[in-house]
C-alpha atoms as a PDB file:
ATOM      1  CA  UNK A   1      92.268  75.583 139.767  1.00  0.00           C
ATOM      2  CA  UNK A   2      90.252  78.690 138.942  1.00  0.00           C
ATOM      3  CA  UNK A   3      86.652  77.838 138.049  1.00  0.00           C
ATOM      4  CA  UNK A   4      84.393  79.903 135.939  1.00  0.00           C
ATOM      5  CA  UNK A   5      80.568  79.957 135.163  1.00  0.00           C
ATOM      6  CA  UNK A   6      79.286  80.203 131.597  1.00  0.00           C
ATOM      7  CA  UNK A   7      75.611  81.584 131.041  1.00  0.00           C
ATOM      8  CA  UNK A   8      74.837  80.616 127.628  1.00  0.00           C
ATOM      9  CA  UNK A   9      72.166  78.384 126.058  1.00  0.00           C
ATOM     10  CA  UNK A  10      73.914  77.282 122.774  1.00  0.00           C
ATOM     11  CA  UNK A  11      74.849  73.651 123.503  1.00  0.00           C
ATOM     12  CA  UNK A  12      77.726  74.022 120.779  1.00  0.00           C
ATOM     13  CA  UNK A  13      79.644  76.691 121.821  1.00  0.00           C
ATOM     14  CA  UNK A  14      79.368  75.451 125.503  1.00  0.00           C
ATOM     15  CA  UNK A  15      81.540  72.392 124.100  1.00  0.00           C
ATOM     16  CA  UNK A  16      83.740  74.901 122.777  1.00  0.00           C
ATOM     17  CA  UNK A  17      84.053  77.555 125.633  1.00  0.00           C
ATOM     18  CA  UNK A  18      84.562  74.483 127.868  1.00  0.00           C
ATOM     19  CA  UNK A  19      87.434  72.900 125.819  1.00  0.00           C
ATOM     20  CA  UNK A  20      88.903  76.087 125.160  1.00  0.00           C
ATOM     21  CA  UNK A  21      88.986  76.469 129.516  1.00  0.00           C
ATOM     22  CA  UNK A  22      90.434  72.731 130.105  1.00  0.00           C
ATOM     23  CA  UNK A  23      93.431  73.470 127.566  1.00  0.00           C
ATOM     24  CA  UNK A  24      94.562  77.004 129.980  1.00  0.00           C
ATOM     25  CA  UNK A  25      93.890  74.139 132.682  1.00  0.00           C
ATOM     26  CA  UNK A  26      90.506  76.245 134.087  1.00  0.00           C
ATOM     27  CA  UNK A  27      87.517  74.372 134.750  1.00  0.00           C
ATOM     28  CA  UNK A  28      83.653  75.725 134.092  1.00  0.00           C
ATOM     29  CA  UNK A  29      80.448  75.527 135.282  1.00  0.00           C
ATOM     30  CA  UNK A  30      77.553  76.047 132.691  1.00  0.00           C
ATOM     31  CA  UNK A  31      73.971  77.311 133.222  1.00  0.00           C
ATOM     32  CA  UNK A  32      71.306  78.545 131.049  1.00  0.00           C
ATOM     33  CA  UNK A  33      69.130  80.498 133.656  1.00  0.00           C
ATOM     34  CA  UNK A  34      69.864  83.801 135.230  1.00  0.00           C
ATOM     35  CA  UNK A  35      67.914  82.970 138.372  1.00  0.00           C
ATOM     36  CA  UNK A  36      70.216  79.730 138.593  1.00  0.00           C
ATOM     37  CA  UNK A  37      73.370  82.396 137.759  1.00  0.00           C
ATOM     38  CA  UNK A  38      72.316  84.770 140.561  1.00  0.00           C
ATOM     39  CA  UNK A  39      72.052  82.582 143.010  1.00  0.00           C
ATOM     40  CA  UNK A  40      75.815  80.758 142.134  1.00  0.00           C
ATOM     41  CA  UNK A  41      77.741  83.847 141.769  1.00  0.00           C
ATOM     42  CA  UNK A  42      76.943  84.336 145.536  1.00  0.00           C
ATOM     43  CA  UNK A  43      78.668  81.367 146.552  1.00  0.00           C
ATOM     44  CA  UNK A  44      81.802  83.239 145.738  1.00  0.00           C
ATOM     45  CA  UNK A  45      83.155  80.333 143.917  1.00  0.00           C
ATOM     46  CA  UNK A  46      83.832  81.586 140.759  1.00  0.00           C
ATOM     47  CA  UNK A  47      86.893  83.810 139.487  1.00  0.00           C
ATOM     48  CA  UNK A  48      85.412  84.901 136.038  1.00  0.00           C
ATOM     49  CA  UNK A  49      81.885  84.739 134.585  1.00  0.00           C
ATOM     50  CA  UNK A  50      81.134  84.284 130.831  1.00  0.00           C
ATOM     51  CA  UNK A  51      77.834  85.682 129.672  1.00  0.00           C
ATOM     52  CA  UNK A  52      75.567  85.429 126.676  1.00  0.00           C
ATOM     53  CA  UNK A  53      73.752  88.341 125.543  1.00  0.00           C
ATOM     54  CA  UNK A  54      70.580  86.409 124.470  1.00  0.00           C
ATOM     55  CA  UNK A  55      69.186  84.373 127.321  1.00  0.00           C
ATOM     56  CA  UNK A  56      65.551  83.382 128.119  1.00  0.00           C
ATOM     57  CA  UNK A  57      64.758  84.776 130.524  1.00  0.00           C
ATOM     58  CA  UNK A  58      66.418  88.380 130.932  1.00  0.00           C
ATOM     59  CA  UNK A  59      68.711  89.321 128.280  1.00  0.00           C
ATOM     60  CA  UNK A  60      72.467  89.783 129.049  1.00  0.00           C
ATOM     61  CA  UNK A  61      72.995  93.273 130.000  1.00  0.00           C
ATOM     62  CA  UNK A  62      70.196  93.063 132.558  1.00  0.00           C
ATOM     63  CA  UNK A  63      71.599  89.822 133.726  1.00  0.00           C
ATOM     64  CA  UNK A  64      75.403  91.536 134.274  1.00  0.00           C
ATOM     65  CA  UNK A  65      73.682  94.343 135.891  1.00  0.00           C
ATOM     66  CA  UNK A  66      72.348  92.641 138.087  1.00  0.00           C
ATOM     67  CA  UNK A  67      75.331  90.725 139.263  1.00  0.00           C
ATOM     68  CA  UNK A  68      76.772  93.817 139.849  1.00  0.00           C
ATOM     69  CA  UNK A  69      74.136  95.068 141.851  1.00  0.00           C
ATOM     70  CA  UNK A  70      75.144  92.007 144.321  1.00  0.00           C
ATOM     71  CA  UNK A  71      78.436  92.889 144.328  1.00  0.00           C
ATOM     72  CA  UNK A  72      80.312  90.842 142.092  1.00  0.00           C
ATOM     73  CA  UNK A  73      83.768  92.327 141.442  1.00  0.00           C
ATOM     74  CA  UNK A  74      85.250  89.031 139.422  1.00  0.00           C
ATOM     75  CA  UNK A  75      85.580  89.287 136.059  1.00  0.00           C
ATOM     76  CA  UNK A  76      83.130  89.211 133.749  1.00  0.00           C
ATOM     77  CA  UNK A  77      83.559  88.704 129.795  1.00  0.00           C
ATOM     78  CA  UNK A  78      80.778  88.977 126.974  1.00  0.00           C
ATOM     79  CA  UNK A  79      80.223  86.926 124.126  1.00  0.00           C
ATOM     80  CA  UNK A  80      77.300  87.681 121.365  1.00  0.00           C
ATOM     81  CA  UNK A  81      76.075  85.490 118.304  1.00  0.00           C
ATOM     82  CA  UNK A  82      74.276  89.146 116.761  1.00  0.00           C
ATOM     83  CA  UNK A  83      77.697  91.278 117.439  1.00  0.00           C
ATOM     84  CA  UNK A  84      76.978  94.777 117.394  1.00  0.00           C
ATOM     85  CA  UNK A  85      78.291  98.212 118.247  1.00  0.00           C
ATOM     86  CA  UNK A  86      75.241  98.963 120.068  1.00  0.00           C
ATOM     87  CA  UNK A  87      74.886  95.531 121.776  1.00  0.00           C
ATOM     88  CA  UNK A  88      79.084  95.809 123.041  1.00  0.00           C
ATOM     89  CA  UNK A  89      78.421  99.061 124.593  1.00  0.00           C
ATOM     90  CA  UNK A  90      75.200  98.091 126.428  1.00  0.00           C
ATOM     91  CA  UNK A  91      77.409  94.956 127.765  1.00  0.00           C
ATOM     92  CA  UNK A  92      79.861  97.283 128.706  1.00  0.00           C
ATOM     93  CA  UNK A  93      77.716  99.566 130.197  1.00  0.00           C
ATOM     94  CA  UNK A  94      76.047  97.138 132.246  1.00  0.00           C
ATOM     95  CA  UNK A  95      79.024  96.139 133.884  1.00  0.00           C
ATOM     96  CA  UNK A  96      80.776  93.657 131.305  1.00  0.00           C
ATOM     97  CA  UNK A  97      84.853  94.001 131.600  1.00  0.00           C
ATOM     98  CA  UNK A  98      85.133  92.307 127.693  1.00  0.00           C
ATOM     99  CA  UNK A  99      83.258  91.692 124.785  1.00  0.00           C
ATOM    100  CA  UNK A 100      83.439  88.893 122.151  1.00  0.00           C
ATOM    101  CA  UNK A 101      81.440  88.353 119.169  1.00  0.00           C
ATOM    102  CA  UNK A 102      80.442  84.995 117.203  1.00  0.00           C
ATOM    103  CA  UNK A 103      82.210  83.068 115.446  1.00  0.00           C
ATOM    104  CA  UNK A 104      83.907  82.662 118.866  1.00  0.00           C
ATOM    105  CA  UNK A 105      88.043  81.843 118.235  1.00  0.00           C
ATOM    106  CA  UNK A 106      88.691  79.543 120.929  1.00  0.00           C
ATOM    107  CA  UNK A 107      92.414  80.729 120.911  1.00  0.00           C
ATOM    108  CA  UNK A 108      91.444  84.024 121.451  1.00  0.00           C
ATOM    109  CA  UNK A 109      88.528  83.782 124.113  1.00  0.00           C
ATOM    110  CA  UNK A 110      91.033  81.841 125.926  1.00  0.00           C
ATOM    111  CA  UNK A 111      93.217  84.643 126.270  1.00  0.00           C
ATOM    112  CA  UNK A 112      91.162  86.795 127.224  1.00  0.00           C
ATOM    113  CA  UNK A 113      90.295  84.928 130.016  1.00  0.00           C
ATOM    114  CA  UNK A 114      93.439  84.721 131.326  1.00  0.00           C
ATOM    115  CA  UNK A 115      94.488  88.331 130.836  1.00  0.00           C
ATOM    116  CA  UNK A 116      90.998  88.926 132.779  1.00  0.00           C
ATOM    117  CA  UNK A 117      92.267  86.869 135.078  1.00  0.00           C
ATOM    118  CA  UNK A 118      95.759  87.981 135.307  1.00  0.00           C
ATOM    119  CA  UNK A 119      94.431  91.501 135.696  1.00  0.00           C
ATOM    120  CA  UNK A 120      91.905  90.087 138.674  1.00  0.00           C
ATOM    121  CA  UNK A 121      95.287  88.819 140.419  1.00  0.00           C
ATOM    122  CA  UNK A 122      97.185  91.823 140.073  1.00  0.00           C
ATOM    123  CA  UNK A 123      98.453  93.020 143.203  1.00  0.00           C
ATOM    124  CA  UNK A 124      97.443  96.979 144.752  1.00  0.00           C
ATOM    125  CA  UNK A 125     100.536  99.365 144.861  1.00  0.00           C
ATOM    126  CA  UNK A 126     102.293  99.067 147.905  1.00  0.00           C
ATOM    127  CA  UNK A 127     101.201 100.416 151.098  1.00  0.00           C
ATOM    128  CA  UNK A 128     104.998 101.588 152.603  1.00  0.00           C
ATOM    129  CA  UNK A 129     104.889 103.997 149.302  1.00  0.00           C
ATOM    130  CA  UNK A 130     102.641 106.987 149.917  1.00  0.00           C
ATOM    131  CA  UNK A 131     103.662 108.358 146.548  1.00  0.00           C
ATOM    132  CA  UNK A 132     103.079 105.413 144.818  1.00  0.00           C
ATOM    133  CA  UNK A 133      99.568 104.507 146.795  1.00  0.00           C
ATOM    134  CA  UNK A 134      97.941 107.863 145.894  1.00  0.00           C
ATOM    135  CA  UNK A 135      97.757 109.608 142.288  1.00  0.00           C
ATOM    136  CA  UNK A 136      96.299 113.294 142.604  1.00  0.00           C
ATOM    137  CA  UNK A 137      95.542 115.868 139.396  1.00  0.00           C
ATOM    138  CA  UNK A 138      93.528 118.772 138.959  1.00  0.00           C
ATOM    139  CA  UNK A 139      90.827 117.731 141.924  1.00  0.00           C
ATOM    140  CA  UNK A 140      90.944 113.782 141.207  1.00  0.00           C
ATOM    141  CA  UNK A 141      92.329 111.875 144.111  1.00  0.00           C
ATOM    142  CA  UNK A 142      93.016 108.192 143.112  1.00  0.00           C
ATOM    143  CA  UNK A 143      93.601 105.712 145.990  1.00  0.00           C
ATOM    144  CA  UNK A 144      94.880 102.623 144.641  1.00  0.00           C
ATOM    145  CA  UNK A 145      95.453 101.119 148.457  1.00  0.00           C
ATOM    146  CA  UNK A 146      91.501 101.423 148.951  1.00  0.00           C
ATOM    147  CA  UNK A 147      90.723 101.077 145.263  1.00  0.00           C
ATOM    148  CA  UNK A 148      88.754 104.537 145.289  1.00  0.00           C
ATOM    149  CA  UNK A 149      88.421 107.566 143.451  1.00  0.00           C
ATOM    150  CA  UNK A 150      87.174 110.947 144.378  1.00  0.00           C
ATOM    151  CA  UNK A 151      86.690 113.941 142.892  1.00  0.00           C
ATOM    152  CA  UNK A 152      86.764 117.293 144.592  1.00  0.00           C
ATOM    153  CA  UNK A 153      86.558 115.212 147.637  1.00  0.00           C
ATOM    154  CA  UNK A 154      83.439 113.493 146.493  1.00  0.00           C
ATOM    155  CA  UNK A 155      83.783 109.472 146.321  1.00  0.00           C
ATOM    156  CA  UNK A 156      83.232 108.106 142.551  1.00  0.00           C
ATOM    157  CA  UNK A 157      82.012 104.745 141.974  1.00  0.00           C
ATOM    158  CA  UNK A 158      84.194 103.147 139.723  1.00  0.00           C
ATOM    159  CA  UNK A 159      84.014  99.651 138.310  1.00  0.00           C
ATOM    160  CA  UNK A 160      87.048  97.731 138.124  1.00  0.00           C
ATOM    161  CA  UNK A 161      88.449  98.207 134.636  1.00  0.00           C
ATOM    162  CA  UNK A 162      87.336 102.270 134.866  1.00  0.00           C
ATOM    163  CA  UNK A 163      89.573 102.273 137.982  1.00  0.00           C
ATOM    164  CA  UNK A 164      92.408 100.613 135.842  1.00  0.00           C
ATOM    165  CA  UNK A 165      92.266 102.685 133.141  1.00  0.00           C
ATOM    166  CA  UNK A 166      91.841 105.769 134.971  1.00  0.00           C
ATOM    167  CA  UNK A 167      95.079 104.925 137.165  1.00  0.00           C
ATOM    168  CA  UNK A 168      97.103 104.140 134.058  1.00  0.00           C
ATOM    169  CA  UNK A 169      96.414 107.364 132.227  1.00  0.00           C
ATOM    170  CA  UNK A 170      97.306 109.199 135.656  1.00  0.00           C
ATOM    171  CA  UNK A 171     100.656 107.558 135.882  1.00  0.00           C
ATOM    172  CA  UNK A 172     101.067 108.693 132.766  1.00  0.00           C
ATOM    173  CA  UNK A 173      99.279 112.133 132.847  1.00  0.00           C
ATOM    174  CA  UNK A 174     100.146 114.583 130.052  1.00  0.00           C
ATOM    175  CA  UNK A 175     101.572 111.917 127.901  1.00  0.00           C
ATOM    176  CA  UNK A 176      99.315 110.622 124.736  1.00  0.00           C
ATOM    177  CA  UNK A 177      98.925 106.816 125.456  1.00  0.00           C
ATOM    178  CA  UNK A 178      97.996 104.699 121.984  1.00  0.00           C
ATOM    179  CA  UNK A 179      95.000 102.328 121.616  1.00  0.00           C
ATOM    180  CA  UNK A 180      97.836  99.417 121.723  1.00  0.00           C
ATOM    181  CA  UNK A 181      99.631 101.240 125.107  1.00  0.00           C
ATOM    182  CA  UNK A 182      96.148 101.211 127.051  1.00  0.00           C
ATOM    183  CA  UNK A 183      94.887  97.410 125.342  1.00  0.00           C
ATOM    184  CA  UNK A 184      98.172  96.075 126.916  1.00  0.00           C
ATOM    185  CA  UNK A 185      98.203  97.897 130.147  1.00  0.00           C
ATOM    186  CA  UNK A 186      94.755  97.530 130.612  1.00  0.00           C
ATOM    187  CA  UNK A 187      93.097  94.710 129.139  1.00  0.00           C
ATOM    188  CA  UNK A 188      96.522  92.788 128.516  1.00  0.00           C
ATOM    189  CA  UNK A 189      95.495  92.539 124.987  1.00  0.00           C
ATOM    190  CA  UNK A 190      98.779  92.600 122.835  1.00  0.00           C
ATOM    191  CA  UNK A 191      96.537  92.662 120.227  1.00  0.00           C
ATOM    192  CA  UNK A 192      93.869  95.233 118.851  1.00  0.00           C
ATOM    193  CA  UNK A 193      90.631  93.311 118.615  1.00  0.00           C
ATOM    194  CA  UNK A 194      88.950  96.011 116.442  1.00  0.00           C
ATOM    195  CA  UNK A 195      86.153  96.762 118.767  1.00  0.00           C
ATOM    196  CA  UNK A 196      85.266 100.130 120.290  1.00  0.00           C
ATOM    197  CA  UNK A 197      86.138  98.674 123.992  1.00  0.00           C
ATOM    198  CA  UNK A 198      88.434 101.317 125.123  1.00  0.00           C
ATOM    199  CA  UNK A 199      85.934 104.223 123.372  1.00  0.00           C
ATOM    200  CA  UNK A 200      83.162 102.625 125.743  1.00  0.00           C
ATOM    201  CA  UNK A 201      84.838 102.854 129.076  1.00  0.00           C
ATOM    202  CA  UNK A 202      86.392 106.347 128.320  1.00  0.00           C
ATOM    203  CA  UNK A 203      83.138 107.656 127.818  1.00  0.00           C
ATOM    204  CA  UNK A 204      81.678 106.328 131.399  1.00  0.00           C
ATOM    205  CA  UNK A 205      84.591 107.560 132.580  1.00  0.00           C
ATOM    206  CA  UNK A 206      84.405 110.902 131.225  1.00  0.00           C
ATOM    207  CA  UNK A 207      80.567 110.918 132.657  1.00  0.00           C
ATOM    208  CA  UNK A 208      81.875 110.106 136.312  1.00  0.00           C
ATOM    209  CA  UNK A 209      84.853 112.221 136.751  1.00  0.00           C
ATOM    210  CA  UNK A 210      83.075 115.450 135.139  1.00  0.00           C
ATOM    211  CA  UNK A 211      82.611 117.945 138.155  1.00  0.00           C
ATOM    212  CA  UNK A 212      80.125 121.122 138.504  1.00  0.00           C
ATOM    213  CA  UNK A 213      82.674 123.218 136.767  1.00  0.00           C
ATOM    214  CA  UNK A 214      82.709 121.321 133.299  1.00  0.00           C
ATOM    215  CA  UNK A 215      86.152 120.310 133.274  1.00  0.00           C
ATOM    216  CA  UNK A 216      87.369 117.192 131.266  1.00  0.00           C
ATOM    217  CA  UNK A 217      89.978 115.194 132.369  1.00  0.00           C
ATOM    218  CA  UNK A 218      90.493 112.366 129.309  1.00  0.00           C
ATOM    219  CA  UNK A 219      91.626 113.551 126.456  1.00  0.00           C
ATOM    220  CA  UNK A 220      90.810 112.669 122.483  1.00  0.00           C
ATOM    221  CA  UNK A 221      93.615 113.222 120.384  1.00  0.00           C
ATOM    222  CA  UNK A 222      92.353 111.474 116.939  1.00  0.00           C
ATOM    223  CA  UNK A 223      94.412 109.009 115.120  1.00  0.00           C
ATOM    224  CA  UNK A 224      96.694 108.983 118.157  1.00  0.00           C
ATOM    225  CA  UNK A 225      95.353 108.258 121.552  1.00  0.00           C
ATOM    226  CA  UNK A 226      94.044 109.399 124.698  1.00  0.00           C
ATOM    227  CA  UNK A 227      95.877 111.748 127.599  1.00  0.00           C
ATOM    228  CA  UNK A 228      95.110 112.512 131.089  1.00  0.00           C
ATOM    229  CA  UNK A 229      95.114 115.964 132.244  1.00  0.00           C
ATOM    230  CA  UNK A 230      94.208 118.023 135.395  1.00  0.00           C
ATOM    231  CA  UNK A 231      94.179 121.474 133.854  1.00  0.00           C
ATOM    232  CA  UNK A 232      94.344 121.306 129.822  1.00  0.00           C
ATOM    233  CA  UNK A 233      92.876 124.510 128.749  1.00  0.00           C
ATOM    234  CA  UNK A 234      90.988 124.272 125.817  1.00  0.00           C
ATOM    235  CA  UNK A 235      93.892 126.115 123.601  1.00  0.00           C
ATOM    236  CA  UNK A 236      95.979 123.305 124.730  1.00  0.00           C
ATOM    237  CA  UNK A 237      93.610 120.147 123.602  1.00  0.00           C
ATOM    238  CA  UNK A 238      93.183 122.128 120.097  1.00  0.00           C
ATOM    239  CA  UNK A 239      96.272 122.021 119.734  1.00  0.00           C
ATOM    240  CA  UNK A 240      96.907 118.266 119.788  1.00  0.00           C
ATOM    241  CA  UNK A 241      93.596 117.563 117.875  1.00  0.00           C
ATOM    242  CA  UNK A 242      92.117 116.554 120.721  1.00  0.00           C
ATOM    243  CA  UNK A 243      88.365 114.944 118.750  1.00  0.00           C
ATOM    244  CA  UNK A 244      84.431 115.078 120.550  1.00  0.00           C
ATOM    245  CA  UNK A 245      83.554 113.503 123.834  1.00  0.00           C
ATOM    246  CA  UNK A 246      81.778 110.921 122.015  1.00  0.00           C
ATOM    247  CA  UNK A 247      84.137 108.366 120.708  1.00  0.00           C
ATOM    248  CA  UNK A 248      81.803 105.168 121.063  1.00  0.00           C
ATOM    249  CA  UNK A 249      81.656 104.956 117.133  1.00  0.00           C
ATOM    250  CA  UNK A 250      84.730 106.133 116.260  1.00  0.00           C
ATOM    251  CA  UNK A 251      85.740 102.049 114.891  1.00  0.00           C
ATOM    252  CA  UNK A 252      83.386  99.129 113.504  1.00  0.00           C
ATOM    253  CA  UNK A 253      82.569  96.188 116.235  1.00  0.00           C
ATOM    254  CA  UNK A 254      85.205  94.332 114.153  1.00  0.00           C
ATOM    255  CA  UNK A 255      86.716  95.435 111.566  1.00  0.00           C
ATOM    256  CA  UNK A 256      85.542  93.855 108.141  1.00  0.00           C
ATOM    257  CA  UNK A 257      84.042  90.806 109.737  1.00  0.00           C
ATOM    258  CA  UNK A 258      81.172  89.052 109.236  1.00  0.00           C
ATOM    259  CA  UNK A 259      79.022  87.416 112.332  1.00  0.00           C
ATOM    260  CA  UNK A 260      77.928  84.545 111.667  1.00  0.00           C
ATOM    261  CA  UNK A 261      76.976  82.469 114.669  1.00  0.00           C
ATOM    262  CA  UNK A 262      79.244  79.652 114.769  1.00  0.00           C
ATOM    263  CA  UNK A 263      82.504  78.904 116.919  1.00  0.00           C
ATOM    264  CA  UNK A 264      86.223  78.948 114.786  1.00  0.00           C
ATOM    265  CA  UNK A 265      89.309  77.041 116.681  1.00  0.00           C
ATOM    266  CA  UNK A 266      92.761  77.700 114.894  1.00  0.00           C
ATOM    267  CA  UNK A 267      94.426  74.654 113.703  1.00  0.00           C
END
């Protein structure tokens, strides 16, 4: 049975993360202190972390950044009472693989955790297939045996759901992938949850993978999607409407909801 550790304070929507966990037949560990949560993830016990954004004692982006800083490579999702646009992307900056805002639906932050989970348990291409094991475009070299990336020979750090995303838009390189296409690969999300999650880790990714030269690899085409290309000139991305580099705003945290701090179970 996987376990998981919750770092929240809110006594309520512990109950409810933790009964949400039992019914997808997980089991969770709660704390309210960060020192308490460094120290645990070390054991290596856990397969997914939940994390509050407001704790006592660091808030939750330093607290996921930190983690990360250890080493931690398990999942890691984000839930906020005060959802924001700015407060997702600093989760997801810091190192945060999901992001859920108050009122938590249990039904939903349950499947989340098992597409992060399913995602975790996916297994690496194939080592017998050299084709298969190694994606290469317009100087990016993408190892999915080793799990690396590098870029005009130069080794990229990438965090697990950049590497993801990156290797799905190479398979598919030249070829407009929708928001729905890339939720589904990615995230397994078969569902758009209105938030600017993709927007987020397209713009880190953008920031890594740009080399001395300038060039852009991820593609903007608005209203439609994202591409991958090695060599689009910029006639080329015109062409398709390809939008700014800047996309983090491009949709509301959740579309035409309000946040009010409470937890919502469907019936």
């Amino acid at each position: 049975m996987s376990r998981i550790l919750v770092i929240e304070t809110d006594r309520q929507a512990l109950r409810g993360i933790a009964q949400s966990l039992q019914q997808q037949g997980l089991s969770a560990d709660d704390t309210a202190s960060a020192r308490d949560a460094l120290y645990r993830v070390t054991s290596g016990a856990y397969a997914l972390v939940i994390v509050a954004y407001d704790l006592p004692e660091i808030d939750g982006p330093a607290l996921v950044a930190a983690m990360r800083a250890t080493g931690l490579s398990v999942p890691m999702l984000a839930i906020d009472a005060q959802g924001s646009i700015e407060r997702c992307v600093r989760m997801l900056k810091a190192g945060a693989d999901d992001y859920q805002p108050f009122p938590l639906d249990l039904e939903e932050l349950g499947a989340r955790v098992l597409a992060l989970l399913r995602r975790q348990a996916r297994p690496p291409a194939p080592a017998d297939d050299a084709a298969a094991a190694r994606l290469q475009a317009g100087g990016i070299v993408l190892d999915r045996i080793r799990r690396i990336a590098l870029v005009d020979a130069t080794l990229v750090e990438l965090r697990p759901t950049e590497f993801r995303l990156l290797e799905f838009l190479m398979l598919n390189a030249d070829r407009v992938m929708t928001r729905r296409m890339i939720l589904e690969a990615v995230w397994q999300h078969h569902f758009d949850p209105g938030t600017n999650l993709i927007e987020v880790h397209v713009k880190q990714l953008r920031a890594k993978l740009r080399d001395p030269d300038g060039r852009r690899f991820i593609h903007t085409v608005r209203r439609a999607g994202y591409y991958f290309s090695g060599d689009a000139p910029d006639a080329r991305r015109e062409a398709r409407g390809e939008g700014g580099e800047d996309d983090t705003n491009a949709l509301p945290h959740r579309r035409g909801e309000a946040r009010p701090s409470a937890l919502h179970s469907r019936a």
